[in-house]
PDB file of N, CA and C in Angstrom:
ATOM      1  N   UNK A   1      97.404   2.237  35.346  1.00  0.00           N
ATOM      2  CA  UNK A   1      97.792   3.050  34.215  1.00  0.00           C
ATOM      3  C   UNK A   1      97.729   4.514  34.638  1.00  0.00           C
ATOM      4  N   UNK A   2      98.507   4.835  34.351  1.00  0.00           N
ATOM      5  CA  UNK A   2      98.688   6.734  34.994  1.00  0.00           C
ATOM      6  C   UNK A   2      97.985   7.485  33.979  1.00  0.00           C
ATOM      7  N   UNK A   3      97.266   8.397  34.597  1.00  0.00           N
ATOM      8  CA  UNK A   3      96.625   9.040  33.967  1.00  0.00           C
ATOM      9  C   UNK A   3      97.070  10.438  33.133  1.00  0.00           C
ATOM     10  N   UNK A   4      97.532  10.656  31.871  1.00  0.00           N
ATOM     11  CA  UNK A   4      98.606  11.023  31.071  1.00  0.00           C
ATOM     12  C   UNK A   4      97.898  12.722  30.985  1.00  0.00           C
ATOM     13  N   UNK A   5      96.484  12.848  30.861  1.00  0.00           N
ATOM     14  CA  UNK A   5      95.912  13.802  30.306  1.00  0.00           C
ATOM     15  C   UNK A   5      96.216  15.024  31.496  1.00  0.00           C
ATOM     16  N   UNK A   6      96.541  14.928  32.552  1.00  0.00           N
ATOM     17  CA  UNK A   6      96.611  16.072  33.899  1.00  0.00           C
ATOM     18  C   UNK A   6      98.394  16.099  33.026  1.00  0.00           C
ATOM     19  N   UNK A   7      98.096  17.804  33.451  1.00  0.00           N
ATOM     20  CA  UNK A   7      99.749  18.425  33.386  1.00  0.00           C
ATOM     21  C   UNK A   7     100.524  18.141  34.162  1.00  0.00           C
ATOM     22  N   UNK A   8     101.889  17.898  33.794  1.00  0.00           N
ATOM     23  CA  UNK A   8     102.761  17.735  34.781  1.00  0.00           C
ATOM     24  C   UNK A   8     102.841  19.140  35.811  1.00  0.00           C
ATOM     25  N   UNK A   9     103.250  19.367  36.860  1.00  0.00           N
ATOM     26  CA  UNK A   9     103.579  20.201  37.860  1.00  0.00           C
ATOM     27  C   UNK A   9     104.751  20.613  37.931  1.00  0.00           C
ATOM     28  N   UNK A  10     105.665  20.368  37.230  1.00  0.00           N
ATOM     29  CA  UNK A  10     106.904  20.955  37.606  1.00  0.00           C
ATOM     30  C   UNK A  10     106.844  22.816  37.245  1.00  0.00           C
ATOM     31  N   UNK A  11     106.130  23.041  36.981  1.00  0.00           N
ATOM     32  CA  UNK A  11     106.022  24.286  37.112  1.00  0.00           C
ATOM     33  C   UNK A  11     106.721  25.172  35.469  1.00  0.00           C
ATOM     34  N   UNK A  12     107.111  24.297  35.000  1.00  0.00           N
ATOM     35  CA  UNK A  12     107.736  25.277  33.579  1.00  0.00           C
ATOM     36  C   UNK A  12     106.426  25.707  32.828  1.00  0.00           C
ATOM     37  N   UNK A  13     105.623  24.873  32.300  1.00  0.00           N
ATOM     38  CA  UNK A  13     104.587  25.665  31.323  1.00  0.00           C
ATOM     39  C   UNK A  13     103.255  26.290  32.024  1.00  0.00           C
ATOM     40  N   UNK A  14     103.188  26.325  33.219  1.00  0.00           N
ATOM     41  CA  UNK A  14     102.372  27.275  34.513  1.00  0.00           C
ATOM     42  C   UNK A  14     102.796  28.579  33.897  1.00  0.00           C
ATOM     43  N   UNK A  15     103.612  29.158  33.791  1.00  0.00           N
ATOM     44  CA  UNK A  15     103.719  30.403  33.618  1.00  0.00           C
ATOM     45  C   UNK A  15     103.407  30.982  31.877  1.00  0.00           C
ATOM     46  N   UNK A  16     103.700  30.172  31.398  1.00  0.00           N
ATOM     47  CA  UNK A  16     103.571  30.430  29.991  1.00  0.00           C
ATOM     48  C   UNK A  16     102.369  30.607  29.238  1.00  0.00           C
ATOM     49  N   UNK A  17     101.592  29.396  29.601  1.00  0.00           N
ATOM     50  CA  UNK A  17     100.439  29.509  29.177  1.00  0.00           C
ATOM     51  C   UNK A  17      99.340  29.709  30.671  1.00  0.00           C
ATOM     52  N   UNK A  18      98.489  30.636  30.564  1.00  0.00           N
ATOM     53  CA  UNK A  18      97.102  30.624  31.343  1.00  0.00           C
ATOM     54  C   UNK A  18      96.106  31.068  30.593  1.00  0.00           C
ATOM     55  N   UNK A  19      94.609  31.533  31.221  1.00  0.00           N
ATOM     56  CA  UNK A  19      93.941  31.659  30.844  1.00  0.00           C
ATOM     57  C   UNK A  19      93.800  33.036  29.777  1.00  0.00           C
ATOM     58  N   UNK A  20      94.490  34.074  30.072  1.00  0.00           N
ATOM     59  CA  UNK A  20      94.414  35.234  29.459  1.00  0.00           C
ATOM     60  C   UNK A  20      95.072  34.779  28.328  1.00  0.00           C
ATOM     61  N   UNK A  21      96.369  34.524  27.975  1.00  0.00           N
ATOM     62  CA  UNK A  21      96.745  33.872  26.726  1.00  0.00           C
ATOM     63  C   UNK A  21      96.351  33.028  25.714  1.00  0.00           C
ATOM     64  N   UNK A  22      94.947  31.999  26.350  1.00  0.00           N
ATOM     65  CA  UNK A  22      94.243  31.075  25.747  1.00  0.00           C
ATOM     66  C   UNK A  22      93.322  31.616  24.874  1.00  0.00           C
ATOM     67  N   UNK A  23      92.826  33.242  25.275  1.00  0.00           N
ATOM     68  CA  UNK A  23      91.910  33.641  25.385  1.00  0.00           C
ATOM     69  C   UNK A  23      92.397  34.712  23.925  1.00  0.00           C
ATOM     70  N   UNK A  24      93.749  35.167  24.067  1.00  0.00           N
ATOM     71  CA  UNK A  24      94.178  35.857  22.926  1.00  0.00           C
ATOM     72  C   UNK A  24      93.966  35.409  21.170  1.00  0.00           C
ATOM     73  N   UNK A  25      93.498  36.109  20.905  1.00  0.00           N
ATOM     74  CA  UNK A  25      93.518  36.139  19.273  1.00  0.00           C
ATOM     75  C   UNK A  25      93.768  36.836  18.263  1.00  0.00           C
ATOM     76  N   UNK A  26      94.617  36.916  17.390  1.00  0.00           N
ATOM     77  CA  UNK A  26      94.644  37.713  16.426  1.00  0.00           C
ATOM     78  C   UNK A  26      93.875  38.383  15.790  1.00  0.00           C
ATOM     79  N   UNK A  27      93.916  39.343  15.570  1.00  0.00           N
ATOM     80  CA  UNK A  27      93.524  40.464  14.273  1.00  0.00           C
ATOM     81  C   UNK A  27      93.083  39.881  13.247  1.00  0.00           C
ATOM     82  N   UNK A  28      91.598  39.781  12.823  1.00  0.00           N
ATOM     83  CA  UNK A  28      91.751  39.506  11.107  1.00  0.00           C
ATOM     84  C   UNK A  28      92.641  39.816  10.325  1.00  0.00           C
ATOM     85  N   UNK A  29      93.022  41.066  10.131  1.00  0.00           N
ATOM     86  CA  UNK A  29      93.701  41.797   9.462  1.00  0.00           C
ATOM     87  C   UNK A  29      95.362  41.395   9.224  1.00  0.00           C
ATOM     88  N   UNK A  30      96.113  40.843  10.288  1.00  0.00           N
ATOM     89  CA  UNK A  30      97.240  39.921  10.153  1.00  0.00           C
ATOM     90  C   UNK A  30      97.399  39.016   9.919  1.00  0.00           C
ATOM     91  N   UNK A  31      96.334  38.362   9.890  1.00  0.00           N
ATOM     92  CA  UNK A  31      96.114  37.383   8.649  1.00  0.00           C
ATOM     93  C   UNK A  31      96.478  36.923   7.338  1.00  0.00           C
ATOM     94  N   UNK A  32      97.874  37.162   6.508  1.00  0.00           N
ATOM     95  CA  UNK A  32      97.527  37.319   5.500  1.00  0.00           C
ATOM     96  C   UNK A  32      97.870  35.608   4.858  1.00  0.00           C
ATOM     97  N   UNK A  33      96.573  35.599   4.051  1.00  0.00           N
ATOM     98  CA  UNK A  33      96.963  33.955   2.906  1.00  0.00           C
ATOM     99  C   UNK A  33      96.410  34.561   1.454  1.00  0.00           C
ATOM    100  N   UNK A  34      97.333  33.784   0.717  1.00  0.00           N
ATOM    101  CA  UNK A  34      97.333  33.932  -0.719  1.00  0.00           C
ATOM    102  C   UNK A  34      96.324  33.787  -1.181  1.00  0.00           C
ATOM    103  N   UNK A  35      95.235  34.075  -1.937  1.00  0.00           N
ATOM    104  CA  UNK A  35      93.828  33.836  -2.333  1.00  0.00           C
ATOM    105  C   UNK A  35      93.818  32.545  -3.464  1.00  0.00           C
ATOM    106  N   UNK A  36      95.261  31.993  -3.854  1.00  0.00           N
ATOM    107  CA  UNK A  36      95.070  30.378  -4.183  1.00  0.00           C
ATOM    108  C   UNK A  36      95.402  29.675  -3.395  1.00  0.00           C
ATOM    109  N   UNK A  37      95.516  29.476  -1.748  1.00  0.00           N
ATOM    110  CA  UNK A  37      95.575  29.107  -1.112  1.00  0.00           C
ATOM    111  C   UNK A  37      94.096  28.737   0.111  1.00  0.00           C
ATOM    112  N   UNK A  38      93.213  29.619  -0.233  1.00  0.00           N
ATOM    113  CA  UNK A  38      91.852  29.941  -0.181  1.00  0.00           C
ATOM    114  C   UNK A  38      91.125  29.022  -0.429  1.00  0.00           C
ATOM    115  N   UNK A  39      89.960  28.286   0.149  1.00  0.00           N
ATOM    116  CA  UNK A  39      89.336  27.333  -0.262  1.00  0.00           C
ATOM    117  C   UNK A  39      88.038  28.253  -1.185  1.00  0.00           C
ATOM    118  N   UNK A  40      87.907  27.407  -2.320  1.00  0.00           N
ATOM    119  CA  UNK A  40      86.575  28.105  -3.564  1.00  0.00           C
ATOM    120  C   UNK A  40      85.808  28.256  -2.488  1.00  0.00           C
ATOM    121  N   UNK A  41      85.609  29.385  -2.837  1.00  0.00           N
ATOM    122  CA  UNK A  41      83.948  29.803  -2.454  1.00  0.00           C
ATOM    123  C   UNK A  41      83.160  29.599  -3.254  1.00  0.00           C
ATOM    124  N   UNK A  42      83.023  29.317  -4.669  1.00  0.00           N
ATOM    125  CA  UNK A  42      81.953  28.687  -5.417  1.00  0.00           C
ATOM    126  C   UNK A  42      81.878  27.093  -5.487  1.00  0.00           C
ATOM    127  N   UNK A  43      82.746  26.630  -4.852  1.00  0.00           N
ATOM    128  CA  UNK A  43      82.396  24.904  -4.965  1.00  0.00           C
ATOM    129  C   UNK A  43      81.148  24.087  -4.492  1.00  0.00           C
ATOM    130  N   UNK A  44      80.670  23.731  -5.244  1.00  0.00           N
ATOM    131  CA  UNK A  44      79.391  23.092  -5.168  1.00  0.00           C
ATOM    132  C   UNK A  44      79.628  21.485  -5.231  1.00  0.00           C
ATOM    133  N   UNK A  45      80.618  21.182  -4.565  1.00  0.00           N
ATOM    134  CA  UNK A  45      80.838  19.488  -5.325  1.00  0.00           C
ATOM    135  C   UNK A  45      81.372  18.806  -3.983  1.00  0.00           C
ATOM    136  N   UNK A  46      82.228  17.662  -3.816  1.00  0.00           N
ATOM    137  CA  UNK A  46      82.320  17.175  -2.846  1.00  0.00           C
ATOM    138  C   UNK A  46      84.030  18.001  -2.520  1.00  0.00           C
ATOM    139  N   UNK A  47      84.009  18.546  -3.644  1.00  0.00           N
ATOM    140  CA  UNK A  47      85.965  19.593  -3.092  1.00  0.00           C
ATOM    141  C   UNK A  47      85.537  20.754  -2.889  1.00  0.00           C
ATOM    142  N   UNK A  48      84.919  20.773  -1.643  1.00  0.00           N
ATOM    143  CA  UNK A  48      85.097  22.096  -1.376  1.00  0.00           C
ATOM    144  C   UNK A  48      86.180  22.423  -0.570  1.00  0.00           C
ATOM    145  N   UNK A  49      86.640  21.471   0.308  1.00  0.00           N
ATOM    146  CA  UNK A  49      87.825  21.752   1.414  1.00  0.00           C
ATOM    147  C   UNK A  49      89.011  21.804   0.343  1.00  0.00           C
ATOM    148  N   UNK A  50      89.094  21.566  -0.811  1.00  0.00           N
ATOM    149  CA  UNK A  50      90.128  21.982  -1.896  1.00  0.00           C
ATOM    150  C   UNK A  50      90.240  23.335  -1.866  1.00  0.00           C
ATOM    151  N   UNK A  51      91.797  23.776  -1.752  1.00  0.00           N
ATOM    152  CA  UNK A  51      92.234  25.372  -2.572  1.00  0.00           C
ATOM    153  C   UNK A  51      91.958  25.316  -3.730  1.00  0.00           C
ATOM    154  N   UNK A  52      91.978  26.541  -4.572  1.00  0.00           N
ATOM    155  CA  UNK A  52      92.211  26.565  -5.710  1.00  0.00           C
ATOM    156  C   UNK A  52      93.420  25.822  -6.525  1.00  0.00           C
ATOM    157  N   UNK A  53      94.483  26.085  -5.649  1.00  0.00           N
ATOM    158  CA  UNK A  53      95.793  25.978  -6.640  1.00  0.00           C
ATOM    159  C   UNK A  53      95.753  24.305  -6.572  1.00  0.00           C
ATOM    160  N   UNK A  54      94.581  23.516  -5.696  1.00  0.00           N
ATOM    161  CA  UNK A  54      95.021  22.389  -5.541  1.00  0.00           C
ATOM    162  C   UNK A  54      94.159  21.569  -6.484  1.00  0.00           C
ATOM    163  N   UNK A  55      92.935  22.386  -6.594  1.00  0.00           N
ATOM    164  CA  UNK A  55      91.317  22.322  -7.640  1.00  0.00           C
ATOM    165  C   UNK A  55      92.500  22.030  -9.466  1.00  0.00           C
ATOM    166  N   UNK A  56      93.042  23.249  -9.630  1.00  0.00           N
ATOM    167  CA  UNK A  56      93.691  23.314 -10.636  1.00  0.00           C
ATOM    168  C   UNK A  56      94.836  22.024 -11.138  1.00  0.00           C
ATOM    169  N   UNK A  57      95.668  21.827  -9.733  1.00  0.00           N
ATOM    170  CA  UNK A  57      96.279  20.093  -9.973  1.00  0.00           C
ATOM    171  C   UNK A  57      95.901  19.100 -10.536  1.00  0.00           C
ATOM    172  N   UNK A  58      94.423  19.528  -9.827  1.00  0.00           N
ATOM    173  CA  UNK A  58      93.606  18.043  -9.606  1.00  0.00           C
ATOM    174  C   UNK A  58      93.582  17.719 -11.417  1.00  0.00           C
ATOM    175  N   UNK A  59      93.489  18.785 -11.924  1.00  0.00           N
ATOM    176  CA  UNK A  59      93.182  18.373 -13.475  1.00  0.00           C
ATOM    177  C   UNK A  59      94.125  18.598 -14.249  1.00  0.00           C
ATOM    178  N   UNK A  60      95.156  18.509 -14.132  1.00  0.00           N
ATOM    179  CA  UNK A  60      96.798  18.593 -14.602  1.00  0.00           C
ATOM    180  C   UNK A  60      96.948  17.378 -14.198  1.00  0.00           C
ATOM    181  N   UNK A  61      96.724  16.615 -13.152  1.00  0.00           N
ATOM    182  CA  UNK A  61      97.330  15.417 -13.010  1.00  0.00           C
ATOM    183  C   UNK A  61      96.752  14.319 -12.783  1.00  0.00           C
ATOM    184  N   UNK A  62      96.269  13.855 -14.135  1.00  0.00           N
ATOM    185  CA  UNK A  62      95.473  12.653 -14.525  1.00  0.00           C
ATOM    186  C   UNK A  62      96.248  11.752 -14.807  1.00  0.00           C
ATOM    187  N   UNK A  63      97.530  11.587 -14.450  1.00  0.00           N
ATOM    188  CA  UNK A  63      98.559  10.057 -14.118  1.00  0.00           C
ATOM    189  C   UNK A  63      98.078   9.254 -15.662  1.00  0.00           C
ATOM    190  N   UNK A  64      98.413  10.290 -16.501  1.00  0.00           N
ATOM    191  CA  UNK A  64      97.795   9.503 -17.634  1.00  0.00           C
ATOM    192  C   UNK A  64      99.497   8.882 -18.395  1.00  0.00           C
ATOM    193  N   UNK A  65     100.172   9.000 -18.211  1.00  0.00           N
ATOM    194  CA  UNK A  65     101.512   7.871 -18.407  1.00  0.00           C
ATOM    195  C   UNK A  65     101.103   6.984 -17.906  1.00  0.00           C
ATOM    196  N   UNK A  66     100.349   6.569 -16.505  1.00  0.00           N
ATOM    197  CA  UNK A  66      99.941   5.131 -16.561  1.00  0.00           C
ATOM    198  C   UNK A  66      98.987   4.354 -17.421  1.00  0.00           C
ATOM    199  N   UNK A  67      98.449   5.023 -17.723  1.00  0.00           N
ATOM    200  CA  UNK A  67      97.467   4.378 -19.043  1.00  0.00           C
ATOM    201  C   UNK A  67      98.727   3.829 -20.139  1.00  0.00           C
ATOM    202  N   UNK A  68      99.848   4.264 -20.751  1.00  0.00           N
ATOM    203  CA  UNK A  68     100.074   3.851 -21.543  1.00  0.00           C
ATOM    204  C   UNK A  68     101.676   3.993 -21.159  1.00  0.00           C
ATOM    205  N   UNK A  69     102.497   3.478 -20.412  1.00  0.00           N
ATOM    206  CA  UNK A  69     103.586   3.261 -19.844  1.00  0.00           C
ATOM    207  C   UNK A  69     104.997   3.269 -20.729  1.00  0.00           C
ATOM    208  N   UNK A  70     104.136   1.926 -21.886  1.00  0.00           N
ATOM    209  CA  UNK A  70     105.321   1.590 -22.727  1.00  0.00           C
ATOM    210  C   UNK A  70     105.586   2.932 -23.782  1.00  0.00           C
ATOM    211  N   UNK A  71     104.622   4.358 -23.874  1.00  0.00           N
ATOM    212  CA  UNK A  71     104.952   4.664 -25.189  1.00  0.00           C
ATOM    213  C   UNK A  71     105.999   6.033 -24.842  1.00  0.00           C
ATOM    214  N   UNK A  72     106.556   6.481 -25.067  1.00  0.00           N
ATOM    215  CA  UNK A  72     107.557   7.404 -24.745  1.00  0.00           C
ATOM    216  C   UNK A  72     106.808   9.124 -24.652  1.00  0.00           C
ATOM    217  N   UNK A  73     107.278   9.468 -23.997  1.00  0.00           N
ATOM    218  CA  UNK A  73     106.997  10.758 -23.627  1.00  0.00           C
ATOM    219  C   UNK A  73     106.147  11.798 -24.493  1.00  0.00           C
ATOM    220  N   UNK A  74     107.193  11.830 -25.818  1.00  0.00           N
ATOM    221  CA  UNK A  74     106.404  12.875 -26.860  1.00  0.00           C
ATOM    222  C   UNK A  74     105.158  12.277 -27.645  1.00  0.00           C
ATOM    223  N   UNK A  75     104.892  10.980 -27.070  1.00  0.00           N
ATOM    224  CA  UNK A  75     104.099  10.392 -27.918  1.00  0.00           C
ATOM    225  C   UNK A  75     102.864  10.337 -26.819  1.00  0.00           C
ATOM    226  N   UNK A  76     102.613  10.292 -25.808  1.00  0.00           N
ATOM    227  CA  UNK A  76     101.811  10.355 -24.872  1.00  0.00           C
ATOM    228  C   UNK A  76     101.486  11.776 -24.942  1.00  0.00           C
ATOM    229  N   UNK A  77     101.831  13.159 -25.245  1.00  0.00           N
ATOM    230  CA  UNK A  77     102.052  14.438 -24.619  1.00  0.00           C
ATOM    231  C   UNK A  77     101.351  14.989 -26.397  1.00  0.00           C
ATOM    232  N   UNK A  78     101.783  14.245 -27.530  1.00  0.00           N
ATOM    233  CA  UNK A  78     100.942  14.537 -28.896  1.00  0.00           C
ATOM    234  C   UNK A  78     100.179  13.350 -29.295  1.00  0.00           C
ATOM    235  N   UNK A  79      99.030  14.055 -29.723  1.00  0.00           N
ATOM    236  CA  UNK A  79      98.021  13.102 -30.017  1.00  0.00           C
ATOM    237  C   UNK A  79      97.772  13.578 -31.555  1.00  0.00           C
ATOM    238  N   UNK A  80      98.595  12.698 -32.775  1.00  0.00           N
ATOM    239  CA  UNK A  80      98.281  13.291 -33.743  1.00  0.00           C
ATOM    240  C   UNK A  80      96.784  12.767 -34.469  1.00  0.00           C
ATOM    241  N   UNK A  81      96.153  13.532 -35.330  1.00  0.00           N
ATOM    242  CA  UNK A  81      94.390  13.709 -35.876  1.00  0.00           C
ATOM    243  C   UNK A  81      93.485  14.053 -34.852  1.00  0.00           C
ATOM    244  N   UNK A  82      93.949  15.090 -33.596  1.00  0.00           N
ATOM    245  CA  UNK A  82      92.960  15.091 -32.505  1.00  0.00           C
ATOM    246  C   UNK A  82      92.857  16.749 -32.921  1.00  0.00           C
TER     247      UNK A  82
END
């Protein structure tokens, strides 16, 4: 079985990548992500690797048409005496 993990030699990605390039890193500062894209910094629960905008889904989408399939839309969406 050939051993897959050694680079090939033909010489194309030798030049491209070495050690000084490995070594490069960006700027904090160019960085930029949306702060609901951000994982909570107050999460205390097992979602912490959750974003916000995804925290917020999570409770918008309680697949609650499957609970009650047969009843039509406006009737699932109003709950009348609540």
């Amino acid at each position: 079985m050939p051993n897959c993990i050694e680079p090939h030699s033909d010489g194309r990605l030798i030049d491209l990548v070495d050690n000084e390039w490995m070594s490069e890193k960006l700027p904090f500062d160019h960085i930029l992500v949306p702060s609901d894209q951000l994982p909570d910094p107050e999460a205390d629960n097992d979602d912490s690797h959750l974003t916000l905008k995804e925290q917020e889904q999570k409770w918008t989408d309680l697949a609650l048409a499957s609970l009650a399939p047969d009843m039509a839309i406006n009737e699932q969406v109003n709950f009348p005496g609540v």
